[in-house]
C-alpha atoms as a PDB file:
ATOM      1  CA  UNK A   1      -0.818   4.465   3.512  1.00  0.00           C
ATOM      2  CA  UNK A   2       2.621   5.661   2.267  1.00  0.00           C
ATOM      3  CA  UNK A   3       5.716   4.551   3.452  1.00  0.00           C
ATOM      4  CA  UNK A   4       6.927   7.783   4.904  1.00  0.00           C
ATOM      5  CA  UNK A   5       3.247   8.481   6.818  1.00  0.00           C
ATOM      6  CA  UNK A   6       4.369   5.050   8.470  1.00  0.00           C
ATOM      7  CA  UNK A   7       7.209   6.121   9.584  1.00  0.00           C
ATOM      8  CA  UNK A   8       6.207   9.357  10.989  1.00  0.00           C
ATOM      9  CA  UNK A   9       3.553   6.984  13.112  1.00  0.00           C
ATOM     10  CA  UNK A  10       6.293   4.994  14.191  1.00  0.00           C
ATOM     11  CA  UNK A  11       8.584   7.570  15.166  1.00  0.00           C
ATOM     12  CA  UNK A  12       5.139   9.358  16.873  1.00  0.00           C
ATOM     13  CA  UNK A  13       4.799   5.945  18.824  1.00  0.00           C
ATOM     14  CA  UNK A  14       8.631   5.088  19.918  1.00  0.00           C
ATOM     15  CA  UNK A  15       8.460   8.705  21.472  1.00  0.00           C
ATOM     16  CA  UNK A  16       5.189   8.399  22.900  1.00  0.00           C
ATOM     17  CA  UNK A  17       5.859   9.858  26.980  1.00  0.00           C
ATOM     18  CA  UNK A  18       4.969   7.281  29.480  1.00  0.00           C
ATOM     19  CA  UNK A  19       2.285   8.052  32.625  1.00  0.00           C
ATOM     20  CA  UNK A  20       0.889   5.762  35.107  1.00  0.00           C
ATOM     21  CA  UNK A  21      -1.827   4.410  32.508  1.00  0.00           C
ATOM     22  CA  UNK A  22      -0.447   1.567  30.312  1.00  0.00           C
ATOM     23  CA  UNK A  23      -1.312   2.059  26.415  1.00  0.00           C
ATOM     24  CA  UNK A  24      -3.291  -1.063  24.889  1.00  0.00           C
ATOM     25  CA  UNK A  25      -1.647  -2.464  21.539  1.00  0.00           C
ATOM     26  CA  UNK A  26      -3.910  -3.866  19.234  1.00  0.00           C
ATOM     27  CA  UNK A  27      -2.938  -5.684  15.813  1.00  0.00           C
ATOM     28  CA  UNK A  28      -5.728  -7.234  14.400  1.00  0.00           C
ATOM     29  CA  UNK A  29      -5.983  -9.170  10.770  1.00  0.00           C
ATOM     30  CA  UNK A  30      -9.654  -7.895   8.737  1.00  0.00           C
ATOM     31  CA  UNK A  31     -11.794  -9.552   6.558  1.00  0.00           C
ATOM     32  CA  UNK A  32     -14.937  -7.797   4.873  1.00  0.00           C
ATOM     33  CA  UNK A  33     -14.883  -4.401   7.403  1.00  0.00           C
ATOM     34  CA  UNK A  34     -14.851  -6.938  10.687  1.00  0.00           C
ATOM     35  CA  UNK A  35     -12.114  -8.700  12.632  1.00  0.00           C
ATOM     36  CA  UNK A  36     -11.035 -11.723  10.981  1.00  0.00           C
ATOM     37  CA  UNK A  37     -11.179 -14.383  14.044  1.00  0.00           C
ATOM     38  CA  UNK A  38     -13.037 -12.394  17.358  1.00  0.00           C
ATOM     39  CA  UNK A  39     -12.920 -15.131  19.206  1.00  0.00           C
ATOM     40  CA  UNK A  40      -8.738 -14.987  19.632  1.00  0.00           C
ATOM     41  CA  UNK A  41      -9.071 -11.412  19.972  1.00  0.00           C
ATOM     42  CA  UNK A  42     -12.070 -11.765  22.540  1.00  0.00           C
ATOM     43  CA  UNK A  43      -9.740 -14.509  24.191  1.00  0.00           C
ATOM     44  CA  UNK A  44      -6.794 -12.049  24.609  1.00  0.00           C
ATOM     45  CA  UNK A  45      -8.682  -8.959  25.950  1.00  0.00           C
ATOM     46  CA  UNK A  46      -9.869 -11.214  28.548  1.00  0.00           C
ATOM     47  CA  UNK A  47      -6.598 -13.131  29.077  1.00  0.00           C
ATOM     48  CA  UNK A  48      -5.324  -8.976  30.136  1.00  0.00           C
ATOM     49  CA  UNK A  49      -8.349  -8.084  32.180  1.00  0.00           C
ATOM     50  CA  UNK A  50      -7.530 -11.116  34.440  1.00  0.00           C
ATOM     51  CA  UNK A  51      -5.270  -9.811  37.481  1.00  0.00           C
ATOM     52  CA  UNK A  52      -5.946  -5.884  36.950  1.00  0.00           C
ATOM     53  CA  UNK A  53      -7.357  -4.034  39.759  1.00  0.00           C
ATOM     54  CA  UNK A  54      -8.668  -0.624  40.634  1.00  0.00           C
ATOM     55  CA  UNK A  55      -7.542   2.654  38.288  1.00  0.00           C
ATOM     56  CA  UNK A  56      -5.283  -0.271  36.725  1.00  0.00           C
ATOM     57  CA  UNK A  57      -8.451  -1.932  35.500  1.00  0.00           C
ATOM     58  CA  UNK A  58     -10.422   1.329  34.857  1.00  0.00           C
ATOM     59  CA  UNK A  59      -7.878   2.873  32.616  1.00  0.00           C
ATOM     60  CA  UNK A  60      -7.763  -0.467  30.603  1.00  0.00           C
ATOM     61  CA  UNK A  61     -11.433  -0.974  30.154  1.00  0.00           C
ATOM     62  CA  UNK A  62     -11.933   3.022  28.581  1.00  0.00           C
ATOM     63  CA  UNK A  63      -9.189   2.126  26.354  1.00  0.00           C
ATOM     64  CA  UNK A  64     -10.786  -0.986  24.780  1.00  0.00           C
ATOM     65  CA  UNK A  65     -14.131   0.685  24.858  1.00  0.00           C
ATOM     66  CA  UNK A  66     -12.252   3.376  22.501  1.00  0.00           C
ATOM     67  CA  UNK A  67     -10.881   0.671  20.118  1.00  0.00           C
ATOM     68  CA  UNK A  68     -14.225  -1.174  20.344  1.00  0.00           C
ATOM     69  CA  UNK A  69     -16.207   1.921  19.420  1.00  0.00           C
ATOM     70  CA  UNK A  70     -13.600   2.758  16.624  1.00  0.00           C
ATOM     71  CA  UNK A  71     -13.769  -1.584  15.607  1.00  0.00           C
ATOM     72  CA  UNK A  72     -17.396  -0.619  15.289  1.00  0.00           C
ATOM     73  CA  UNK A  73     -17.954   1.834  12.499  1.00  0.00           C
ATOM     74  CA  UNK A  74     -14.810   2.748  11.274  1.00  0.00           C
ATOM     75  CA  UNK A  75     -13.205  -0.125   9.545  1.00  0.00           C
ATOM     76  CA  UNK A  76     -12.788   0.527   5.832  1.00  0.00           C
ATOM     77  CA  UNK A  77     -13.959  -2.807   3.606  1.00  0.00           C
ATOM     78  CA  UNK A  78     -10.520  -2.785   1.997  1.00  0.00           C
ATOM     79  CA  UNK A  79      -8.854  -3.156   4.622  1.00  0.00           C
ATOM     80  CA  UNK A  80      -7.210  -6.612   5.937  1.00  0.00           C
ATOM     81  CA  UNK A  81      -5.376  -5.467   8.788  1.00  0.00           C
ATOM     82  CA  UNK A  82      -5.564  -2.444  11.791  1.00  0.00           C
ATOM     83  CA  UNK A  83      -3.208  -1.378  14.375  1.00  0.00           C
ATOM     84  CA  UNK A  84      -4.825   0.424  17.403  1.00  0.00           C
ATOM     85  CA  UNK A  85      -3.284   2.227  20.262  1.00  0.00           C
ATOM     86  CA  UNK A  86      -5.484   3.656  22.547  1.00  0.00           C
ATOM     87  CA  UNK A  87      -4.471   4.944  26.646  1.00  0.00           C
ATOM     88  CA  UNK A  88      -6.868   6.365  28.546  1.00  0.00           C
ATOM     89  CA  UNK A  89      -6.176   8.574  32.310  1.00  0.00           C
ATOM     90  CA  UNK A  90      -5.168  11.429  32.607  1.00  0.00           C
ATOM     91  CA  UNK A  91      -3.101  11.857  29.123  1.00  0.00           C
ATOM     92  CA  UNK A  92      -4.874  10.032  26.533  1.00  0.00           C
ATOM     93  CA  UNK A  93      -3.615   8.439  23.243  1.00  0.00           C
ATOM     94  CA  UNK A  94      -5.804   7.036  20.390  1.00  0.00           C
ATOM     95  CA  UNK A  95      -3.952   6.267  17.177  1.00  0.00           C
ATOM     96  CA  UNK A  96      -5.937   4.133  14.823  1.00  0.00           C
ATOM     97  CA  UNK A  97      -3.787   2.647  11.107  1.00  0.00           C
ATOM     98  CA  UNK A  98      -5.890   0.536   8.620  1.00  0.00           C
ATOM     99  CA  UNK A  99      -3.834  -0.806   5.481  1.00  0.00           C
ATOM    100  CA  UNK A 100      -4.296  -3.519   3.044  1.00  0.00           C
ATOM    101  CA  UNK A 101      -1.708  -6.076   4.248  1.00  0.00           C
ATOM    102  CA  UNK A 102      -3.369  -8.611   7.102  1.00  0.00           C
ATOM    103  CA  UNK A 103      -1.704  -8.495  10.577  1.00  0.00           C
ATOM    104  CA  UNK A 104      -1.453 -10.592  13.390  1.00  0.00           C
ATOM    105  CA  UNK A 105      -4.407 -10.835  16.157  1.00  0.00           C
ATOM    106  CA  UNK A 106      -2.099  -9.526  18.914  1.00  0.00           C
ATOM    107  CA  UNK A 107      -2.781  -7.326  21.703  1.00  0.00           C
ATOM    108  CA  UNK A 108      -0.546  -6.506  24.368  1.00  0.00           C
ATOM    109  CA  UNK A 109      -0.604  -3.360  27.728  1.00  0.00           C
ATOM    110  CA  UNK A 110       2.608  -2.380  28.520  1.00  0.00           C
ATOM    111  CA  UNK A 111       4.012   1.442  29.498  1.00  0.00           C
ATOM    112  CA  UNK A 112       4.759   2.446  25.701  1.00  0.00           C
ATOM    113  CA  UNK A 113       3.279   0.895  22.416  1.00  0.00           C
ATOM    114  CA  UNK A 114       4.254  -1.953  20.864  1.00  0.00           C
ATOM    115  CA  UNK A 115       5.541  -0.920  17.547  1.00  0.00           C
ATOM    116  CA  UNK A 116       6.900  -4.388  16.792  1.00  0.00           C
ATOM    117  CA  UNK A 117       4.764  -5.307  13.739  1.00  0.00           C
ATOM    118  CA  UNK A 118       4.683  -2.082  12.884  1.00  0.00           C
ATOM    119  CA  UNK A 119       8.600  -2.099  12.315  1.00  0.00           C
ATOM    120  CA  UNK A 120       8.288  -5.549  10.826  1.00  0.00           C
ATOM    121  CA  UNK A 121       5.304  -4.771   8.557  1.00  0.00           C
ATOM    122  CA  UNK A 122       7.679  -1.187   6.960  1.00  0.00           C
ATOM    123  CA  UNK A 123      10.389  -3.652   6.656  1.00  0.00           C
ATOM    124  CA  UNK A 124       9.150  -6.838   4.945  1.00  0.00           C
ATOM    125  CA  UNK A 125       7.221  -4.937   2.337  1.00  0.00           C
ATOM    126  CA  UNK A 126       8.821  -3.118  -0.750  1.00  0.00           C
ATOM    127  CA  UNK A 127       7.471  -0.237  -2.879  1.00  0.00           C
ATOM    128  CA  UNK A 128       7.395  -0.694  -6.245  1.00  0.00           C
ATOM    129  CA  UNK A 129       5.907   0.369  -9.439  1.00  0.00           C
ATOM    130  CA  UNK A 130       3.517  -1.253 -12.244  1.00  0.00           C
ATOM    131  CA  UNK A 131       3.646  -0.309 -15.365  1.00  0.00           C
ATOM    132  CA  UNK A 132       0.599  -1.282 -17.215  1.00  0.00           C
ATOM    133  CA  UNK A 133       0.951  -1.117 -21.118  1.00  0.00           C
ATOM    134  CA  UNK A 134      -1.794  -1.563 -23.852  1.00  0.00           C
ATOM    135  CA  UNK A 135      -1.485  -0.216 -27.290  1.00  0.00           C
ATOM    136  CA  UNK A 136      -2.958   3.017 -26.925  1.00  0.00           C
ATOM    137  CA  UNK A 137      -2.367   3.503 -23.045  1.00  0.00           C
ATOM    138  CA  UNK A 138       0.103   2.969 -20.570  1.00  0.00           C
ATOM    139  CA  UNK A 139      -0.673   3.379 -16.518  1.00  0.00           C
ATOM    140  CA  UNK A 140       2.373   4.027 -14.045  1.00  0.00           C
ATOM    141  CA  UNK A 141       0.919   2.897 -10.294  1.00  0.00           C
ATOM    142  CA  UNK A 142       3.328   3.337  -7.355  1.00  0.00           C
ATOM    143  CA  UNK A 143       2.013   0.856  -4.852  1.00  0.00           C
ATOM    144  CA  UNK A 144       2.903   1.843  -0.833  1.00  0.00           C
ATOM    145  CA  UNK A 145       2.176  -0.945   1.282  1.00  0.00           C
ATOM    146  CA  UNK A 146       0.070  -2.795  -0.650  1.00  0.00           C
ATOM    147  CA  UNK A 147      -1.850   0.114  -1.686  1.00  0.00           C
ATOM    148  CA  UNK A 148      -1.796   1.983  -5.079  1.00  0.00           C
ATOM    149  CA  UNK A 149      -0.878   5.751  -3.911  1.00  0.00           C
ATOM    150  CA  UNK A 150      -0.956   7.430  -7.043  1.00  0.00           C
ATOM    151  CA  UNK A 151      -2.246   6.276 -10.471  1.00  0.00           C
ATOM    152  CA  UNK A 152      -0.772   7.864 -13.546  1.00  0.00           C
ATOM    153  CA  UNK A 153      -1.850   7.221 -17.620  1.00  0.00           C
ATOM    154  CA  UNK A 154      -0.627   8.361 -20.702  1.00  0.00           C
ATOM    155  CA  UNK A 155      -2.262   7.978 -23.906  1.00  0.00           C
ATOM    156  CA  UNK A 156      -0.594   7.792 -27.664  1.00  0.00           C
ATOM    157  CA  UNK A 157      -0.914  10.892 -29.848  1.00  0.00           C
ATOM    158  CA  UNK A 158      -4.042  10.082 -31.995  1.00  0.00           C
ATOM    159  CA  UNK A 159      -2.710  10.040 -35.893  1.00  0.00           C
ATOM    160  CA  UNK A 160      -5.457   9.207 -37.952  1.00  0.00           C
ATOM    161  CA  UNK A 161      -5.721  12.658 -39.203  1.00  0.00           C
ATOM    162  CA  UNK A 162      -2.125  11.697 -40.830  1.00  0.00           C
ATOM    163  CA  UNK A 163      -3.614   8.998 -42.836  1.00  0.00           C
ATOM    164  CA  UNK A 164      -3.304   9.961 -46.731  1.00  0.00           C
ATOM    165  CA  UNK A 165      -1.246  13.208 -45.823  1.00  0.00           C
ATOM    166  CA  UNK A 166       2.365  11.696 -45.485  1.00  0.00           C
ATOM    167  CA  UNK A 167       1.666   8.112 -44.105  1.00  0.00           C
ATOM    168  CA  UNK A 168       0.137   5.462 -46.444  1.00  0.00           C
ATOM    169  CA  UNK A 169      -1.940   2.622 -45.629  1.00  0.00           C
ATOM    170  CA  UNK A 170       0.701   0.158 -45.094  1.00  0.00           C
ATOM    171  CA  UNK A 171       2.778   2.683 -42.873  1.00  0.00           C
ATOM    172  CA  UNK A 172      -0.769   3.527 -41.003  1.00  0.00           C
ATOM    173  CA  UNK A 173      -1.036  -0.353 -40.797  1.00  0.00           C
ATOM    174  CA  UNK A 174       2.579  -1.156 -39.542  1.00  0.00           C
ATOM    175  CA  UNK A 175       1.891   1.480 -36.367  1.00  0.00           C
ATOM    176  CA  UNK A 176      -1.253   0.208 -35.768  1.00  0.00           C
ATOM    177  CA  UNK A 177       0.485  -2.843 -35.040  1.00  0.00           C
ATOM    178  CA  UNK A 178       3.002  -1.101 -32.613  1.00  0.00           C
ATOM    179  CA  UNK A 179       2.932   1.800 -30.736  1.00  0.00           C
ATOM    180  CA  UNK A 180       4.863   4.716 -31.445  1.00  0.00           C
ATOM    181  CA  UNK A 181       8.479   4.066 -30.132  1.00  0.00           C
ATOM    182  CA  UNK A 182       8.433   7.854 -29.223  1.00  0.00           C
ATOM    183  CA  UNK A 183       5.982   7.335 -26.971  1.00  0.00           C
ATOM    184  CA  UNK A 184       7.367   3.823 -25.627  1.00  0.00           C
ATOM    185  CA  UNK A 185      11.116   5.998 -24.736  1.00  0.00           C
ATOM    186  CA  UNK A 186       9.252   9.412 -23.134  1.00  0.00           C
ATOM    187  CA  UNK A 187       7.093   6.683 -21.022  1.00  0.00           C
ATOM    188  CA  UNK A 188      10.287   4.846 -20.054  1.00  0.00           C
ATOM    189  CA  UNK A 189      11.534   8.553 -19.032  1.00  0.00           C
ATOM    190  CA  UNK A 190       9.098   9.430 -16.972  1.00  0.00           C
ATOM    191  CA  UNK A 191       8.775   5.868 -15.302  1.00  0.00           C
ATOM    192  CA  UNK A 192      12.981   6.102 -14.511  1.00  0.00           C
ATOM    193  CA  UNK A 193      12.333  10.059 -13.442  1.00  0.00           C
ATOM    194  CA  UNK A 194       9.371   8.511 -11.065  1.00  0.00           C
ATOM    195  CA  UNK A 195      11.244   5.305  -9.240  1.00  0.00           C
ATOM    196  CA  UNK A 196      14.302   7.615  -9.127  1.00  0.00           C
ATOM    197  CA  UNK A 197      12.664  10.763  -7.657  1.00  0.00           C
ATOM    198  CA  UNK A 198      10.274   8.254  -5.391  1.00  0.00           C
ATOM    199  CA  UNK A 199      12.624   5.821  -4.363  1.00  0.00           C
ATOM    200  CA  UNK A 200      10.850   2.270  -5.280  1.00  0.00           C
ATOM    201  CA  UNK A 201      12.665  -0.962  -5.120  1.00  0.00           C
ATOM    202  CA  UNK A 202      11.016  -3.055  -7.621  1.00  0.00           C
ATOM    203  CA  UNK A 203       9.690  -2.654 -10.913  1.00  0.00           C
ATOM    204  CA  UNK A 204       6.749  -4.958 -12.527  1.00  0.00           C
ATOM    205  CA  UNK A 205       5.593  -5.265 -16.081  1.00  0.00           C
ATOM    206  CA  UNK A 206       1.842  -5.933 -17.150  1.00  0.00           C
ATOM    207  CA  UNK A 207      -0.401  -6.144 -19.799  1.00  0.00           C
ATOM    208  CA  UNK A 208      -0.507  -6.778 -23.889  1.00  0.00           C
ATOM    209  CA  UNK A 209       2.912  -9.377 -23.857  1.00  0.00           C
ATOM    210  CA  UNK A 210       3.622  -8.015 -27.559  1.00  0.00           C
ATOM    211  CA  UNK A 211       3.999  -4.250 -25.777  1.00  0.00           C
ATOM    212  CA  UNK A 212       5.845  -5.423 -22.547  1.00  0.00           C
ATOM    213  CA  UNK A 213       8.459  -6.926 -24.870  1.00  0.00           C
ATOM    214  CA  UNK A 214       8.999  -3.777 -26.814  1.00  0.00           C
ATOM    215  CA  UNK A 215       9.088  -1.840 -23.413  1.00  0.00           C
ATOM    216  CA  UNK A 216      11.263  -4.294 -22.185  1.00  0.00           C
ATOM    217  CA  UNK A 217      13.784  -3.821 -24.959  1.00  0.00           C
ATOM    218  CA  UNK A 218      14.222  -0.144 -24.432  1.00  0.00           C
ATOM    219  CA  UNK A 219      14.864  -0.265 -20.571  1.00  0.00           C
ATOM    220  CA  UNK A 220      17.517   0.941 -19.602  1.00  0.00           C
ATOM    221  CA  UNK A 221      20.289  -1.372 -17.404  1.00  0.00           C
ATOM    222  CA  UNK A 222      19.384  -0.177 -14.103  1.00  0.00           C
ATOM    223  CA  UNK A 223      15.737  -0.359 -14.613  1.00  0.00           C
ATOM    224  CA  UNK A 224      15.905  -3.629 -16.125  1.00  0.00           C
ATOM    225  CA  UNK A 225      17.915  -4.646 -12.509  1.00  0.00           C
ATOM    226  CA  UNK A 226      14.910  -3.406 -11.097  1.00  0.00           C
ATOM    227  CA  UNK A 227      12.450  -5.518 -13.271  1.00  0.00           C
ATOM    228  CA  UNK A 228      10.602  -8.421 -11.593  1.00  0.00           C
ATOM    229  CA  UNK A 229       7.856  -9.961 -12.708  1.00  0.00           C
ATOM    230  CA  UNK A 230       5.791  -9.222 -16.219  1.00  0.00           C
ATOM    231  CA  UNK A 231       2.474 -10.154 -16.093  1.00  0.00           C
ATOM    232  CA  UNK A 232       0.622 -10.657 -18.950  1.00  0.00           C
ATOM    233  CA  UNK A 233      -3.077  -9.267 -19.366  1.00  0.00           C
ATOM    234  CA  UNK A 234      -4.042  -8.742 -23.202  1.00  0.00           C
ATOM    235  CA  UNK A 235      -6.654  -6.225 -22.009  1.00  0.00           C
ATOM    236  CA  UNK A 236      -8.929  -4.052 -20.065  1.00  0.00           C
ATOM    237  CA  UNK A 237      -7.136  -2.181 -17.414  1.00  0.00           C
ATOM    238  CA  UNK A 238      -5.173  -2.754 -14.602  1.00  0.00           C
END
């Protein structure tokens, strides 16, 4: 999930109009398409359910049976946390959010949602982009939330063809060996035109260590402010 879709589904919640049925809050960590620990969450349900009475308790059991049938078939593998509103009566809400960062087992009724994770989870978590580099390729991800929104790979201008035209074995040898700095600076280009235009926070660094270093080099200062960690993976991809 991006950032901004977040924040729509926060602003969605905060505004949400109260009636006379209360709205069930449910944060939940995943593991493997399931709830991590059911027996808290089973613990909690039933910790609510005690002291509810009449259209009180009605309205409360069809929205767990919601979440329940939603906790059923609809949790994606990938996933390691969920955040589920559900209100039954006479205006009902169901707003299901998966993502790939674990949450708290937490469930709370009360006359609005409970965005307080949700505020908590958009502010502890940067975006940020990885820049993958090998020396034919070089993948830009921009990461949301844990998740990688948008992949993006370049690859370096075959130039075999040049060999014994105007570049001689040793100069076919000596690029070989590095990548064509052309390609390094219109990469660096597009990765400053992508955290500018996207807003990210945080820049990371991976692959071949001989490549990083020349990428490195050429950053510019207030990408290189932006640099955190560089990660070193020889090969494959990222």
């Amino acid at each position: 999930m991006e950032l901004k879709n977040l924040q729509r589904h926060i602003r969605s919640l905060a505004t949400l109009p109260e009636t006379s049925a209360q709205v069930v809050s449910c944060y939940l960590e995943l593991e493997k398409g399931g709830i991590k620990d059911p027996a808290v969450f089973h613990e909690q349900v039933h910790h609510l359910t005690t002291g509810l009475a009449g259209q009180e308790r009605q309205d409360f059991k069809a929205a767990m049976a919601a979440i329940q049938r939603y906790l059923a078939v609809e949790l994606s593998p990938d996933a390691k946390g969920a955040a589920i509103f559900s209100r039954a009566g006479a205006a009902p809400f169901f707003l299901p959010l998966q993502f790939r960062l674990p949450l708290p087992n937490w469930v709370t009724l009360q006359t609005t949602p409970n965005i307080y994770h949700l505020v908590e989870l958009k502010d502890a978590y940067d975006r940020y982009i990885l820049m993958f580099c090998t020396e034919k390729k070089v993948w830009i991800l921009e990461v949301n939330l844990g998740a990688v929104t948008k992949a993006l790979w370049r690859e370096q201008v075959e130039i075999r063809e040049r060999v014994g035209r105007d570049w001689t074995k040793v100069q076919y040898q000596r690029h070989q060996k590095k990548p064509n700095q052309k390609f390094l600076k219109e990469m660096i280009y597009f990765l400053d035109r992508r955290i500018s235009e996207g807003g990210f926070t945080h820049l990371i660094l991976a692959g071949d260590p001989k490549i990083m270093k020349q990428v490195r080099d050429q950053l510019p200062k207030h990408l290189i402010e932006k640099l955190g960690k560089m990660l070193s993976a020889p090969s494959g991809k990222p």
